[in-house]
PDB file of N, CA and C in Angstrom:
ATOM      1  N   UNK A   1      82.328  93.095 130.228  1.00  0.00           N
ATOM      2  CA  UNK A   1      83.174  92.891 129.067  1.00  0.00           C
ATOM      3  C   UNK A   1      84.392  93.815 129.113  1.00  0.00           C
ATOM      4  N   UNK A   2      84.304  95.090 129.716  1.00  0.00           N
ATOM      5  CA  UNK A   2      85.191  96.429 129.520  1.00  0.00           C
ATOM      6  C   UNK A   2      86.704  95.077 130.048  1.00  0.00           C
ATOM      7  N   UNK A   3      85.779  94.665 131.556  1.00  0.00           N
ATOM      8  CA  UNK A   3      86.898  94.216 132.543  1.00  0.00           C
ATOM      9  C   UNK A   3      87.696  92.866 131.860  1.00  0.00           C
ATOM     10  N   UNK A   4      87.379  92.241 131.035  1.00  0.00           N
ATOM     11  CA  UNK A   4      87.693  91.400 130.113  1.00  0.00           C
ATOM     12  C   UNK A   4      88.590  92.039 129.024  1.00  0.00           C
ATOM     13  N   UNK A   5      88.546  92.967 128.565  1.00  0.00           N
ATOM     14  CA  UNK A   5      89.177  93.374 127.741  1.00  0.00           C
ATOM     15  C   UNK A   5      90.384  94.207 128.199  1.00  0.00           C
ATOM     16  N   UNK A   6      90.290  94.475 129.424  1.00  0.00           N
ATOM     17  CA  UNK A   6      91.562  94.990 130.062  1.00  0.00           C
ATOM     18  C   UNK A   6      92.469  94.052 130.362  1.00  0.00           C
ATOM     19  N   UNK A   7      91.940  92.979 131.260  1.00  0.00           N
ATOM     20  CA  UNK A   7      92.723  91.709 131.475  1.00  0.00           C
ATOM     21  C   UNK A   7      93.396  90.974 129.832  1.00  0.00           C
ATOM     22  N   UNK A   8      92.719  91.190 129.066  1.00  0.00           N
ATOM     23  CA  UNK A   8      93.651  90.703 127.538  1.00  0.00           C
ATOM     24  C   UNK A   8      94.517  92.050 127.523  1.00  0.00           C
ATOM     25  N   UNK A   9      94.675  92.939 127.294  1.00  0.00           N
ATOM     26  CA  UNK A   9      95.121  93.975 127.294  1.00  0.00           C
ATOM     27  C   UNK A   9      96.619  93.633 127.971  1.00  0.00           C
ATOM     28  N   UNK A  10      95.914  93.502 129.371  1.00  0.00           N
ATOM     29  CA  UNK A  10      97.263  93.253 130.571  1.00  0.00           C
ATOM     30  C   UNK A  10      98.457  91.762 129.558  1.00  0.00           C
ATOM     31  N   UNK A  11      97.524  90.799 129.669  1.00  0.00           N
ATOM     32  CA  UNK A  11      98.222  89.283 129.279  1.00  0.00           C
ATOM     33  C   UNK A  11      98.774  90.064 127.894  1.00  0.00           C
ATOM     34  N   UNK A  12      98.618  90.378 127.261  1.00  0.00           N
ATOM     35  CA  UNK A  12      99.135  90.845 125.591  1.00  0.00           C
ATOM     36  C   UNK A  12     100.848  91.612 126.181  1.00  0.00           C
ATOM     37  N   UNK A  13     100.645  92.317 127.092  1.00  0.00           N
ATOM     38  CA  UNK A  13     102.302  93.013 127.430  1.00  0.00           C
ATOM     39  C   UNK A  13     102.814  93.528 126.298  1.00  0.00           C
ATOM     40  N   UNK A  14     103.703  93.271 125.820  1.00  0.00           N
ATOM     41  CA  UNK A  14     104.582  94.064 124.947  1.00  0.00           C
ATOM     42  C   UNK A  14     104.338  92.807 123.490  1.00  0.00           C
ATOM     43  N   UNK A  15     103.708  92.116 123.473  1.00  0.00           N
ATOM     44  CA  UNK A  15     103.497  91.370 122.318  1.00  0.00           C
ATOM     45  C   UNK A  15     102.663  92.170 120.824  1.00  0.00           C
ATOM     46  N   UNK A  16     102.870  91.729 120.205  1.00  0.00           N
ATOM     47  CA  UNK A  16     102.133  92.425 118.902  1.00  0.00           C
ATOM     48  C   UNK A  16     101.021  91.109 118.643  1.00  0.00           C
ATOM     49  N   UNK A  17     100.892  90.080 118.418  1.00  0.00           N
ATOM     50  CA  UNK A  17     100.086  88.728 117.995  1.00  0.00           C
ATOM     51  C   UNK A  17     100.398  87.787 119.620  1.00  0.00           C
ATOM     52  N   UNK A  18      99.049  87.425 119.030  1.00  0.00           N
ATOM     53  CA  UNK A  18      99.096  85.688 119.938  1.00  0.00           C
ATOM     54  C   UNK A  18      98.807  84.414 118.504  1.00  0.00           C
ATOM     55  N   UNK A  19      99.471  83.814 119.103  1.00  0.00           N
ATOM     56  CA  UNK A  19      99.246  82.860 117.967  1.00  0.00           C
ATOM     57  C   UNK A  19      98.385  81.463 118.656  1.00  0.00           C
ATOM     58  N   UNK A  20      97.172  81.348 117.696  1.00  0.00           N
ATOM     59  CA  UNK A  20      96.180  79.829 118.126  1.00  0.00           C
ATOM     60  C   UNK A  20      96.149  79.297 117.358  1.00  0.00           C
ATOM     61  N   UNK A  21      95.541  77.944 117.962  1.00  0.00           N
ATOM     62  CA  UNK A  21      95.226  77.298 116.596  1.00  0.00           C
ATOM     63  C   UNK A  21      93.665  77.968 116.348  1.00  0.00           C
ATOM     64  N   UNK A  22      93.117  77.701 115.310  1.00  0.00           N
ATOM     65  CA  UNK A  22      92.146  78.204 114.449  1.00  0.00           C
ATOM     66  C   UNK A  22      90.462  77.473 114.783  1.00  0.00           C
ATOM     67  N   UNK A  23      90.719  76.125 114.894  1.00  0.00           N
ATOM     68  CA  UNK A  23      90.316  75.330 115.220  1.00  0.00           C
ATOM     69  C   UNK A  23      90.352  74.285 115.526  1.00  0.00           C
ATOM     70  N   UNK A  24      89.602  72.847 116.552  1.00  0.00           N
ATOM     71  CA  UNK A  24      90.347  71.693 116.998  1.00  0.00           C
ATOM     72  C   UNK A  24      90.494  70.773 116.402  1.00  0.00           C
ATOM     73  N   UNK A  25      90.838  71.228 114.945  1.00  0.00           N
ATOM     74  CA  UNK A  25      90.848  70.151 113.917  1.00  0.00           C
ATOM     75  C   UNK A  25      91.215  70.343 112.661  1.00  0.00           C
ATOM     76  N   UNK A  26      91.464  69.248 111.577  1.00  0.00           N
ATOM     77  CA  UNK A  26      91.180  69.591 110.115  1.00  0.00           C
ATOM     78  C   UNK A  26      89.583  70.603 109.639  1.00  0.00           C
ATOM     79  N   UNK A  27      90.136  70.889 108.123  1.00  0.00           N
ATOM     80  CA  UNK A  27      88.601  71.303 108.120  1.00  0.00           C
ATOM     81  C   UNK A  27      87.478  70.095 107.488  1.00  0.00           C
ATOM     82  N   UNK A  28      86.413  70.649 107.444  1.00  0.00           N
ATOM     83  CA  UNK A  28      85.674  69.207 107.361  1.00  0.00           C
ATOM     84  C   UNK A  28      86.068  68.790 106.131  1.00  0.00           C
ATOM     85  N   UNK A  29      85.209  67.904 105.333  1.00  0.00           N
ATOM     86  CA  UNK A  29      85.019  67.083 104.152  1.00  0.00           C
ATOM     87  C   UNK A  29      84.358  67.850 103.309  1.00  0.00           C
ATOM     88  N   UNK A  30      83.962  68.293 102.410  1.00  0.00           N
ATOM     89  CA  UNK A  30      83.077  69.423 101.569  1.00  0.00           C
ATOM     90  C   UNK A  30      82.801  70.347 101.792  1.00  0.00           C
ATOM     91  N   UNK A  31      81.702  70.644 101.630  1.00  0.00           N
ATOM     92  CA  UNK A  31      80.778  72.154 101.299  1.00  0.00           C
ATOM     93  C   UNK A  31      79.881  72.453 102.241  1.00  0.00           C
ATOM     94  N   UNK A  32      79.688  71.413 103.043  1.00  0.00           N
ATOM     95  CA  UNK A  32      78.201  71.758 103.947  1.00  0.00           C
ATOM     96  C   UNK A  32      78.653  72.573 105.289  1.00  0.00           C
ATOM     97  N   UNK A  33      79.875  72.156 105.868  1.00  0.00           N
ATOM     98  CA  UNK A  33      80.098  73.229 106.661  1.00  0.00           C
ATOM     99  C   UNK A  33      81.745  74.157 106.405  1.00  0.00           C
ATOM    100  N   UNK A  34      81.485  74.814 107.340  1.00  0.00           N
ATOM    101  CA  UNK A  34      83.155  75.586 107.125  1.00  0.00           C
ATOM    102  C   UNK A  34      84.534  74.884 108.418  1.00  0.00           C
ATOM    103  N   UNK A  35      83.307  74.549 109.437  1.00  0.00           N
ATOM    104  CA  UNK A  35      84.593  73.948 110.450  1.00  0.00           C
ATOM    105  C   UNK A  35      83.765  74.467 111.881  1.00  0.00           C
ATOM    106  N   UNK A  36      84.824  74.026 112.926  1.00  0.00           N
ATOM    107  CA  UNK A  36      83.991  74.312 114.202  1.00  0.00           C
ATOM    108  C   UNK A  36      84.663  75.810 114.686  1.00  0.00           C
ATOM    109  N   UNK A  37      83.914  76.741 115.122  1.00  0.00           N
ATOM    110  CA  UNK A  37      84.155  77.574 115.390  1.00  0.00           C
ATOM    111  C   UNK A  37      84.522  78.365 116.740  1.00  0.00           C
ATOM    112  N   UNK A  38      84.720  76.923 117.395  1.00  0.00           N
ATOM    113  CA  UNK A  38      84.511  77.284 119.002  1.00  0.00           C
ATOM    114  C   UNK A  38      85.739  77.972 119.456  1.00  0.00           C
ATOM    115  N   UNK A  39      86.931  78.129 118.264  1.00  0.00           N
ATOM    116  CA  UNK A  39      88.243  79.247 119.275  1.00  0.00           C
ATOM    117  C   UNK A  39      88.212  80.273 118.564  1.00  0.00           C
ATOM    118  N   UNK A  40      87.226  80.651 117.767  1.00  0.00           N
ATOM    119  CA  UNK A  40      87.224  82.398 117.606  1.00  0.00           C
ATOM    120  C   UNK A  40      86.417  83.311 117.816  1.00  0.00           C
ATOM    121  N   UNK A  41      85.053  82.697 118.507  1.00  0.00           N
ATOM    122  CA  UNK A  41      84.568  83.519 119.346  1.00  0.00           C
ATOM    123  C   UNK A  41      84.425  84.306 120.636  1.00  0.00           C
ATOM    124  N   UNK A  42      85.617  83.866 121.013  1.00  0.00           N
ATOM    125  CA  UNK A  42      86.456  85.054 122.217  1.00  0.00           C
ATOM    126  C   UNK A  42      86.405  85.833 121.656  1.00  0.00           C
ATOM    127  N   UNK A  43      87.353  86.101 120.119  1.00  0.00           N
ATOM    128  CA  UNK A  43      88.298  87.097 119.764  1.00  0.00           C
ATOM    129  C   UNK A  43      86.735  88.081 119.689  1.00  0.00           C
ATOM    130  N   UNK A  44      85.916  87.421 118.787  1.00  0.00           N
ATOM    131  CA  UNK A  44      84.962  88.486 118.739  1.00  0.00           C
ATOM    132  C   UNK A  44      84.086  88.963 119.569  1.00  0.00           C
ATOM    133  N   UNK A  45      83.964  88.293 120.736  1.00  0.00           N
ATOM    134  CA  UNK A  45      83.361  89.095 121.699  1.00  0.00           C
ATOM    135  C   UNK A  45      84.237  90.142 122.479  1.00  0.00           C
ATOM    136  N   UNK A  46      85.652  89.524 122.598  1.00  0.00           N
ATOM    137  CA  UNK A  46      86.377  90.795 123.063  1.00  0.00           C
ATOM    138  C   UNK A  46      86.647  92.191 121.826  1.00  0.00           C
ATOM    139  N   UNK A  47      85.903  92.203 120.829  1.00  0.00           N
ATOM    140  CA  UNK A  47      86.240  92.589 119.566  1.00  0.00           C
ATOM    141  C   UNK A  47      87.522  93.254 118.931  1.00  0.00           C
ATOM    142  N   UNK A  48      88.426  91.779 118.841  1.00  0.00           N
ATOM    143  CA  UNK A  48      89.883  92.352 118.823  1.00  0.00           C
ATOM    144  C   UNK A  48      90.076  91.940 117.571  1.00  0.00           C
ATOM    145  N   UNK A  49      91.354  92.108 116.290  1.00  0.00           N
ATOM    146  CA  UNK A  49      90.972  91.639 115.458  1.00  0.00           C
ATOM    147  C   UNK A  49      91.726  90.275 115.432  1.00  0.00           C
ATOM    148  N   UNK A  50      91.898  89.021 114.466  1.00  0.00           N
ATOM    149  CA  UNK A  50      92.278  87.670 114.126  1.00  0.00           C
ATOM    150  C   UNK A  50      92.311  87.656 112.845  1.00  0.00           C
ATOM    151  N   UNK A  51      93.437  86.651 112.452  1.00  0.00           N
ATOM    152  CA  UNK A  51      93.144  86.389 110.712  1.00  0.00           C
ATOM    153  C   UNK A  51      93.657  85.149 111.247  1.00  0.00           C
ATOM    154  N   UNK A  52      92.932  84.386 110.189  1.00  0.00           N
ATOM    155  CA  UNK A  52      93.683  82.588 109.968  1.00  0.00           C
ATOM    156  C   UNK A  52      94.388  82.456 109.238  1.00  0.00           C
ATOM    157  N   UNK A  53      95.310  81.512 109.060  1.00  0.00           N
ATOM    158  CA  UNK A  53      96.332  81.055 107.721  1.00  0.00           C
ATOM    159  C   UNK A  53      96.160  79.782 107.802  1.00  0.00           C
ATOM    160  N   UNK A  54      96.413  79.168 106.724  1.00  0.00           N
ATOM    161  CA  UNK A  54      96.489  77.540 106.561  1.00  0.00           C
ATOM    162  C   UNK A  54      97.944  77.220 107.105  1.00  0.00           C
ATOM    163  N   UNK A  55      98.156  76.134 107.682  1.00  0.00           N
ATOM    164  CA  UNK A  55      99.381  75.855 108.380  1.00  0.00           C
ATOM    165  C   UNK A  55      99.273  74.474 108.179  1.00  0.00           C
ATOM    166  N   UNK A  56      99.481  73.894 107.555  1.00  0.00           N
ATOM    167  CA  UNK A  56      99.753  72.045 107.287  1.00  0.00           C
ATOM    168  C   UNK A  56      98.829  71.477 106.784  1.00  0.00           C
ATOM    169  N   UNK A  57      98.358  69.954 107.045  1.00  0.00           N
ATOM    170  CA  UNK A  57      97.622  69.446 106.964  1.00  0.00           C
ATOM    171  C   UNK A  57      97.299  67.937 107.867  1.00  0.00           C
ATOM    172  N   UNK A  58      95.885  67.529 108.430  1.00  0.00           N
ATOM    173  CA  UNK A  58      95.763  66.946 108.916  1.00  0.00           C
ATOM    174  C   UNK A  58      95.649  65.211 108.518  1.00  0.00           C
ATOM    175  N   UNK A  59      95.183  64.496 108.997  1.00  0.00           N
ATOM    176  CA  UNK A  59      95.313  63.204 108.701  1.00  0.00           C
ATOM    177  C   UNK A  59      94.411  62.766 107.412  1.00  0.00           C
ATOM    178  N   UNK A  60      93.990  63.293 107.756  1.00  0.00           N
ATOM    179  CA  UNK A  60      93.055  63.124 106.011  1.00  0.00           C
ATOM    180  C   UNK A  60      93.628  64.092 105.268  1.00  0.00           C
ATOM    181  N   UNK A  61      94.466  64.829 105.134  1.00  0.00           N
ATOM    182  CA  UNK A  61      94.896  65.196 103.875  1.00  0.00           C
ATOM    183  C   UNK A  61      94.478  67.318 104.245  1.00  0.00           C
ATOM    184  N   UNK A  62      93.101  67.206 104.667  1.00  0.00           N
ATOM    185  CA  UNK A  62      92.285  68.978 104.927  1.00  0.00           C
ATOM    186  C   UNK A  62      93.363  69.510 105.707  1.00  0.00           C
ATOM    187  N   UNK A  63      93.217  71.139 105.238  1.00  0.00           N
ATOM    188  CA  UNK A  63      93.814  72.061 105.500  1.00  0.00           C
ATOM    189  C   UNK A  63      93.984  71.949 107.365  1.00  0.00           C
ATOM    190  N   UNK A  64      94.701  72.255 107.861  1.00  0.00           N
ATOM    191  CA  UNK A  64      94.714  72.968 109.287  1.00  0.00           C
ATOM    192  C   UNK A  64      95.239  74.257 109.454  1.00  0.00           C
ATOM    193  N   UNK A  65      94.699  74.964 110.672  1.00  0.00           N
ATOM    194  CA  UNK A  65      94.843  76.220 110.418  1.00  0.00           C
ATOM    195  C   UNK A  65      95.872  76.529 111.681  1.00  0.00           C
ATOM    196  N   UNK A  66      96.213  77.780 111.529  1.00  0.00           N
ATOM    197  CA  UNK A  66      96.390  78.982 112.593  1.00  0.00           C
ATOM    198  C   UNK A  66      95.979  80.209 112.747  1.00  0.00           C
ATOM    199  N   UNK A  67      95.878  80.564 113.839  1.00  0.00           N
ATOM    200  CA  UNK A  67      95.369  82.115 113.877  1.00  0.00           C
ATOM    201  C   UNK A  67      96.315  83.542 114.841  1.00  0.00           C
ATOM    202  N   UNK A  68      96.303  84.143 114.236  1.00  0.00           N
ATOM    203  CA  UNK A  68      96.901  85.305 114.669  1.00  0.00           C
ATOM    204  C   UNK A  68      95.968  86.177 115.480  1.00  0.00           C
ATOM    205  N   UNK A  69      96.017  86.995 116.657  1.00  0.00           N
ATOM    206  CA  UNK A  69      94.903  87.695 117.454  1.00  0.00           C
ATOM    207  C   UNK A  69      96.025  88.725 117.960  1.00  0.00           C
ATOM    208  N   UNK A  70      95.350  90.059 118.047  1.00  0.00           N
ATOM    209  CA  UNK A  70      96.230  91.004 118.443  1.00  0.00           C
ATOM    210  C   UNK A  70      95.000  91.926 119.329  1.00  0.00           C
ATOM    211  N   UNK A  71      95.597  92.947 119.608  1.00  0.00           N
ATOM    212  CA  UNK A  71      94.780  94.104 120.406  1.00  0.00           C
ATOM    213  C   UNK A  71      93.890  94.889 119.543  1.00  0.00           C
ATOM    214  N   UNK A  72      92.857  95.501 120.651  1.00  0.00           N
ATOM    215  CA  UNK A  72      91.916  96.201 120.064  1.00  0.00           C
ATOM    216  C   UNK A  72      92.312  97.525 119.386  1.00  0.00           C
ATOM    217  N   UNK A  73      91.806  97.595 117.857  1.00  0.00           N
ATOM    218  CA  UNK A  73      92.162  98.163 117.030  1.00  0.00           C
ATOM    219  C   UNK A  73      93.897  98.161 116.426  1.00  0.00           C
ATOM    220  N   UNK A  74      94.299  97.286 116.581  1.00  0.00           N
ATOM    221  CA  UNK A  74      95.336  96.860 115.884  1.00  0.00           C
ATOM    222  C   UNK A  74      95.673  95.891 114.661  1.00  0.00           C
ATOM    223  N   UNK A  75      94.414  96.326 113.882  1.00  0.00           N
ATOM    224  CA  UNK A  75      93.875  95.491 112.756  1.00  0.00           C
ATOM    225  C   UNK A  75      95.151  95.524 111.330  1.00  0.00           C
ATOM    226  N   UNK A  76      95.955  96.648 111.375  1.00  0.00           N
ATOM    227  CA  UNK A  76      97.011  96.659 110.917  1.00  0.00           C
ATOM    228  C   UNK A  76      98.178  96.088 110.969  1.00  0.00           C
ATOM    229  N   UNK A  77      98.720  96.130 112.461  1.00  0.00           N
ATOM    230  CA  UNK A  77      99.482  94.965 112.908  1.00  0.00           C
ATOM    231  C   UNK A  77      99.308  93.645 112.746  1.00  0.00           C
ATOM    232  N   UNK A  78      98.283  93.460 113.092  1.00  0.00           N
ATOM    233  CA  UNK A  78      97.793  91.707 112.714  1.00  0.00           C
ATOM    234  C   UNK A  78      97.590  91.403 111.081  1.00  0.00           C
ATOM    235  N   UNK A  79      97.509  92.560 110.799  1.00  0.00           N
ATOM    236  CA  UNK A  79      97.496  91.594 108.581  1.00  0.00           C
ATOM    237  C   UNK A  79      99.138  91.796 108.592  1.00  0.00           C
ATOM    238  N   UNK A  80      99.755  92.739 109.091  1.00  0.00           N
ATOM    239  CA  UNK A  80     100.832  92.873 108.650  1.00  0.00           C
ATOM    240  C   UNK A  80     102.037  91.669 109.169  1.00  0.00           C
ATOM    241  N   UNK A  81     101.705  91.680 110.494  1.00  0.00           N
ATOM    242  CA  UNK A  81     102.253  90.003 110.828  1.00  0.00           C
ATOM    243  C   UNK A  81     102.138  88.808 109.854  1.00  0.00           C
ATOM    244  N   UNK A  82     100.170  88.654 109.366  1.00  0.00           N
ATOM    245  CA  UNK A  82      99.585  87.405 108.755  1.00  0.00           C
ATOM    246  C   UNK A  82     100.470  87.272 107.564  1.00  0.00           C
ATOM    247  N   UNK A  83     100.685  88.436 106.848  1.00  0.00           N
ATOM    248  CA  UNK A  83     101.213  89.114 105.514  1.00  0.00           C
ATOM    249  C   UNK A  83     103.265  88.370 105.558  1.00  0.00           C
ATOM    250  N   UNK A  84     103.424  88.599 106.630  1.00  0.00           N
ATOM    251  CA  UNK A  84     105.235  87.846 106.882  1.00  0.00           C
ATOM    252  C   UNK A  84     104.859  86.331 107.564  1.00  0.00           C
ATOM    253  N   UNK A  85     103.945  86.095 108.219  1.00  0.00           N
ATOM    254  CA  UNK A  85     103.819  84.447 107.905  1.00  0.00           C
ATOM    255  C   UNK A  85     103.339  83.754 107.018  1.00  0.00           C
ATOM    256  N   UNK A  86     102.428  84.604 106.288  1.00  0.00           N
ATOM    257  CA  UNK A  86     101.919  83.661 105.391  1.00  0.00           C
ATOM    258  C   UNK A  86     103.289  83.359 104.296  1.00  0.00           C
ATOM    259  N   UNK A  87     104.324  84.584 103.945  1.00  0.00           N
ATOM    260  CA  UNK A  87     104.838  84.027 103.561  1.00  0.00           C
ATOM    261  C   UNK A  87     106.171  82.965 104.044  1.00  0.00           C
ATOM    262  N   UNK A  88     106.524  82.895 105.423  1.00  0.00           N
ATOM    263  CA  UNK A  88     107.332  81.903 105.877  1.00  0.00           C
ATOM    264  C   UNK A  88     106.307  80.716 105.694  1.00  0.00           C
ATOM    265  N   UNK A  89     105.418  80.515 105.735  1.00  0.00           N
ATOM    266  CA  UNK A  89     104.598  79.757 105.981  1.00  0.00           C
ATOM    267  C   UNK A  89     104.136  78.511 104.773  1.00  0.00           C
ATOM    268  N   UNK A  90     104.186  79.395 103.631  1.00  0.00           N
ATOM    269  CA  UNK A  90     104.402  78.641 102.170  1.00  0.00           C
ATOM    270  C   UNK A  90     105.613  77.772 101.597  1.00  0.00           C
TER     271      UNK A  90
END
């Protein structure tokens, strides 16, 4: 994992955020689930931090997201980014 987390380290360069999508989709239909979770469990195994924002909407109408991911222990930088898109973003 160390060697994984160096190689993000390296790819990150002089960037502050990476920007993803959140997930490969709208979110579902109700209450029973939250959505698929299969692009943010990198972030947490490399334990770097991420925040999501809502960013549009999909064909049915549900939220779609984005996500912000930055370096380890740069949990400040990344709200503080989320914090100036969320509001371009509204």
């Amino acid at each position: 994992m160390l060697a994984f987390q160096a190689r993000f380290d390296a790819f990150m360069g002089d960037f502050d955020v990476l920007l993803t999508q959140s997930a490969p989709g709208e979110a579902p239909h109700g209450l029973h689930a939250t959505g698929e979770p299969v692009f943010n469990g990198i972030w947490t195994a490399l334990g770097v931090p991420c925040v999501t924002l809502p960013f549009g909407t999909g064909t049915t109408g549900l939220p779609l997201g984005v996500q912000l991911v930055g370096r380890r222990g740069q949990d400040a930088v990344v709200l503080a980014w989320a914090h100036h898109m969320a509001e371009k973003l509204s």
